[in-house]
N, C-alpha and C. Protein backbone atom coordinates (compact mmCIF):
# COMPACT_ATOMS: atom_id res chain seq x y z
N UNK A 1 -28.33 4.96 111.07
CA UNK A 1 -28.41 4.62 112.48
C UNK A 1 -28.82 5.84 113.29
N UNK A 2 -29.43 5.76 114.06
CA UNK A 2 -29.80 6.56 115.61
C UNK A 2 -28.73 6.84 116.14
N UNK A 3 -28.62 8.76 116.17
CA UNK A 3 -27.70 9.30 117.12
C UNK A 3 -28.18 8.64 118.46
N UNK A 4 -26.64 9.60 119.88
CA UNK A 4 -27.13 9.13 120.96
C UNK A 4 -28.25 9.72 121.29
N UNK A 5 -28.97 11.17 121.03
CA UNK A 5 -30.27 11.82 121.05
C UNK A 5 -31.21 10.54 120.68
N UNK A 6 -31.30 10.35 119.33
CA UNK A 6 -32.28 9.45 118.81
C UNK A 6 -32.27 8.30 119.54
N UNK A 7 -31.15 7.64 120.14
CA UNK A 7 -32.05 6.53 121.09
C UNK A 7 -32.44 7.43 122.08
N UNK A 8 -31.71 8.15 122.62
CA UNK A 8 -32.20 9.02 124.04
C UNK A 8 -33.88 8.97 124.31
N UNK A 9 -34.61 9.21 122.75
CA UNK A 9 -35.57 9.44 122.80
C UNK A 9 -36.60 8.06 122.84
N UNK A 10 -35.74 7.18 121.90
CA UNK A 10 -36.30 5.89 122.30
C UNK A 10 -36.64 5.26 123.46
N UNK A 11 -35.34 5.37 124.53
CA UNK A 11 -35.79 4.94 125.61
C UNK A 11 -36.92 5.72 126.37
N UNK A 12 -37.07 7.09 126.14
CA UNK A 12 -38.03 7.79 126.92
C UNK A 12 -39.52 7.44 126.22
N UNK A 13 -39.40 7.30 125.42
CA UNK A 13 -40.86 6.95 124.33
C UNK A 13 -40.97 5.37 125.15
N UNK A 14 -40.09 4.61 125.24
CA UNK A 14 -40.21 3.21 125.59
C UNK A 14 -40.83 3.23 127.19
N UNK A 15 -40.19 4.50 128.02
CA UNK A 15 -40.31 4.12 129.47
C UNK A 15 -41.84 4.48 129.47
N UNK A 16 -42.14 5.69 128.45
CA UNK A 16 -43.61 6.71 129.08
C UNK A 16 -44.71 5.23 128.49
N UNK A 17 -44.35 4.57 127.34
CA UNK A 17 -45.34 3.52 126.63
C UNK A 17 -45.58 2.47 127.67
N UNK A 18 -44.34 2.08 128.52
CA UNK A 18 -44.88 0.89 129.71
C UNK A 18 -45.67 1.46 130.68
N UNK A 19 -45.22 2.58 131.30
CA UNK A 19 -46.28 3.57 132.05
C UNK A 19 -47.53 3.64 131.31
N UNK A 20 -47.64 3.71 130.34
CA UNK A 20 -49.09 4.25 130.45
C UNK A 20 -49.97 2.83 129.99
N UNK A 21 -49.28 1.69 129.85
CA UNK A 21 -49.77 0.32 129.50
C UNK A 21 -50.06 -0.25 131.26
N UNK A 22 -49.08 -0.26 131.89
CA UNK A 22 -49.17 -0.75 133.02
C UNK A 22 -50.34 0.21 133.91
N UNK A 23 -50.26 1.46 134.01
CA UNK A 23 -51.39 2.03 134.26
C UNK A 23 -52.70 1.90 133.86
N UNK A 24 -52.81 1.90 132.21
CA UNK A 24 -53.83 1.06 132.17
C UNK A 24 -54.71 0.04 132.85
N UNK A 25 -53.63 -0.92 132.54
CA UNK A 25 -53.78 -2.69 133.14
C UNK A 25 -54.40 -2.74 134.56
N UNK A 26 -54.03 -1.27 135.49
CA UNK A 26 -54.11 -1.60 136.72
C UNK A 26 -55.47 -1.14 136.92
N UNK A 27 -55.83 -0.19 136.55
CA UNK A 27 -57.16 0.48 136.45
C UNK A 27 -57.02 1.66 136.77
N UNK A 28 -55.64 2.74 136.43
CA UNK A 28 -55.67 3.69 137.40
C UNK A 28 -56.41 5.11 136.42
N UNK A 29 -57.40 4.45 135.06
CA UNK A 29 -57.80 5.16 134.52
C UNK A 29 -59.23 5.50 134.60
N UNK A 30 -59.74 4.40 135.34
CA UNK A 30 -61.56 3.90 135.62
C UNK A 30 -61.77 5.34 136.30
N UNK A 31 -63.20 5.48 135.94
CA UNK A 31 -63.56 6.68 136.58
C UNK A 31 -63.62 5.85 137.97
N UNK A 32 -63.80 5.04 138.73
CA UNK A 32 -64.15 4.83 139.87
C UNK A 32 -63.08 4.70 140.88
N UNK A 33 -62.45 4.88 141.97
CA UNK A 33 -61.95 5.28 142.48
C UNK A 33 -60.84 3.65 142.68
N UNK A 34 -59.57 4.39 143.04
CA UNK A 34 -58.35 3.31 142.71
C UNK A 34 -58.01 2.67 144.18
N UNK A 35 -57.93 0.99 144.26
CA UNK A 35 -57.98 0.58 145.89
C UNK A 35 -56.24 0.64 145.88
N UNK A 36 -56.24 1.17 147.39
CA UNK A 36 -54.75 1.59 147.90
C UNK A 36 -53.23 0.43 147.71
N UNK A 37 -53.79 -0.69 147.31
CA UNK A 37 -52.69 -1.56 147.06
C UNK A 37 -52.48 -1.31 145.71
N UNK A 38 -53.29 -0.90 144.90
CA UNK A 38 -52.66 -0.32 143.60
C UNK A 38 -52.47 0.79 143.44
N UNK A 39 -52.55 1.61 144.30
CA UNK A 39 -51.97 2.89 144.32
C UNK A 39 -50.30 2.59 145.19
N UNK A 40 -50.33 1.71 145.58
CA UNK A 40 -48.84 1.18 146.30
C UNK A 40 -48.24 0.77 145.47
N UNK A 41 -48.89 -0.75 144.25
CA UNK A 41 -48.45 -1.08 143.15
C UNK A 41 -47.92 0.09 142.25
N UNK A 42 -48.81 0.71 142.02
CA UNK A 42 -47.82 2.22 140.77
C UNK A 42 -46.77 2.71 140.59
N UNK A 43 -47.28 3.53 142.31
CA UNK A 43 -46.42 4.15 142.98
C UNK A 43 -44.89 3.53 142.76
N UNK A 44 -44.52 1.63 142.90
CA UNK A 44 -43.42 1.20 142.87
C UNK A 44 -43.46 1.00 141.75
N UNK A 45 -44.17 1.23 140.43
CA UNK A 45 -43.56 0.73 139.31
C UNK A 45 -43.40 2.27 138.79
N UNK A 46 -44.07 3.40 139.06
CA UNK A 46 -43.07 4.91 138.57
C UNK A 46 -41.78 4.54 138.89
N UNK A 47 -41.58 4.58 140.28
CA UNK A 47 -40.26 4.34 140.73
C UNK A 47 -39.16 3.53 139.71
N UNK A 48 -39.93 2.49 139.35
CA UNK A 48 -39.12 1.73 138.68
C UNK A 48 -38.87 2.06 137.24
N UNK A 49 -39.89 2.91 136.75
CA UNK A 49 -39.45 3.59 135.40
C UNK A 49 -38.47 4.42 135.11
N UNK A 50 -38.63 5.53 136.46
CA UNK A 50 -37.61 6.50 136.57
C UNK A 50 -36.49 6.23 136.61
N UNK A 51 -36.20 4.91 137.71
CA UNK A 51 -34.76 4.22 137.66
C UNK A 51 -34.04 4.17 136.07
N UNK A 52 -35.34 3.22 135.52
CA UNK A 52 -34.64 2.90 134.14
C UNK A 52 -34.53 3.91 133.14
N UNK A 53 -35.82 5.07 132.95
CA UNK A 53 -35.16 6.44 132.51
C UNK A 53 -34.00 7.35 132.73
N UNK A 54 -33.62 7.16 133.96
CA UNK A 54 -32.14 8.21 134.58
C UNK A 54 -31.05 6.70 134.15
N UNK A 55 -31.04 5.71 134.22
CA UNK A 55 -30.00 4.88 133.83
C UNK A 55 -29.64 4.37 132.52
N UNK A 56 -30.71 4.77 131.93
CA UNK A 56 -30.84 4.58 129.95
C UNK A 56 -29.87 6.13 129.78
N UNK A 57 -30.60 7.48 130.59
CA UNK A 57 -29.92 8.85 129.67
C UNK A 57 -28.64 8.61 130.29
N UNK A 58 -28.13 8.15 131.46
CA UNK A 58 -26.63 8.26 132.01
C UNK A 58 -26.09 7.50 130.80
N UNK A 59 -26.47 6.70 130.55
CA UNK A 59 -25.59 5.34 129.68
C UNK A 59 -25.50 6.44 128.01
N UNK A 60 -26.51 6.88 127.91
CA UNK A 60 -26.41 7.38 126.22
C UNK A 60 -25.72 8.66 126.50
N UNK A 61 -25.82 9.32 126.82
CA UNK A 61 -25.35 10.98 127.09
C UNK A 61 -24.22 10.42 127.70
N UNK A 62 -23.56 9.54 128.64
CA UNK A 62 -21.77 9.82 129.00
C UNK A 62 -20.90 8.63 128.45
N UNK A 63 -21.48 7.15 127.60
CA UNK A 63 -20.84 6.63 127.29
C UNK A 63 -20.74 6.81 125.38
């Protein structure tokens, strides 16, 4: 089994893999320049990664 490190790392491997899928998806990779509602869209789904990155390491590192 996976220490609490070894998931630690899972979830961070898990959060950076939706980031960079959902970034994808949105186009924020096109060379051509990104329209501001998906730069609004991102913007709230970093947010929402980070949430779930700082609430995955609280949960493995203190429980």
């Amino acid at each position: 089994m996976l220490g609490k490190f070894g998931i630690l790392i899972a979830i961070l491997a898990l959060v950076f893999l939706f980031y960079v899928v959902i970034s994808f998806g949105a186009g924020a990779f096109k060379k051509d320049g990104v329209k501001t509602e998906t730069k609004r869209y991102l913007k709230s789904v970093n947010i929402l990664l980070i949430v779930v990155a700082l609430v995955g390491s609280v949960l493995v590192l203190f429980l």
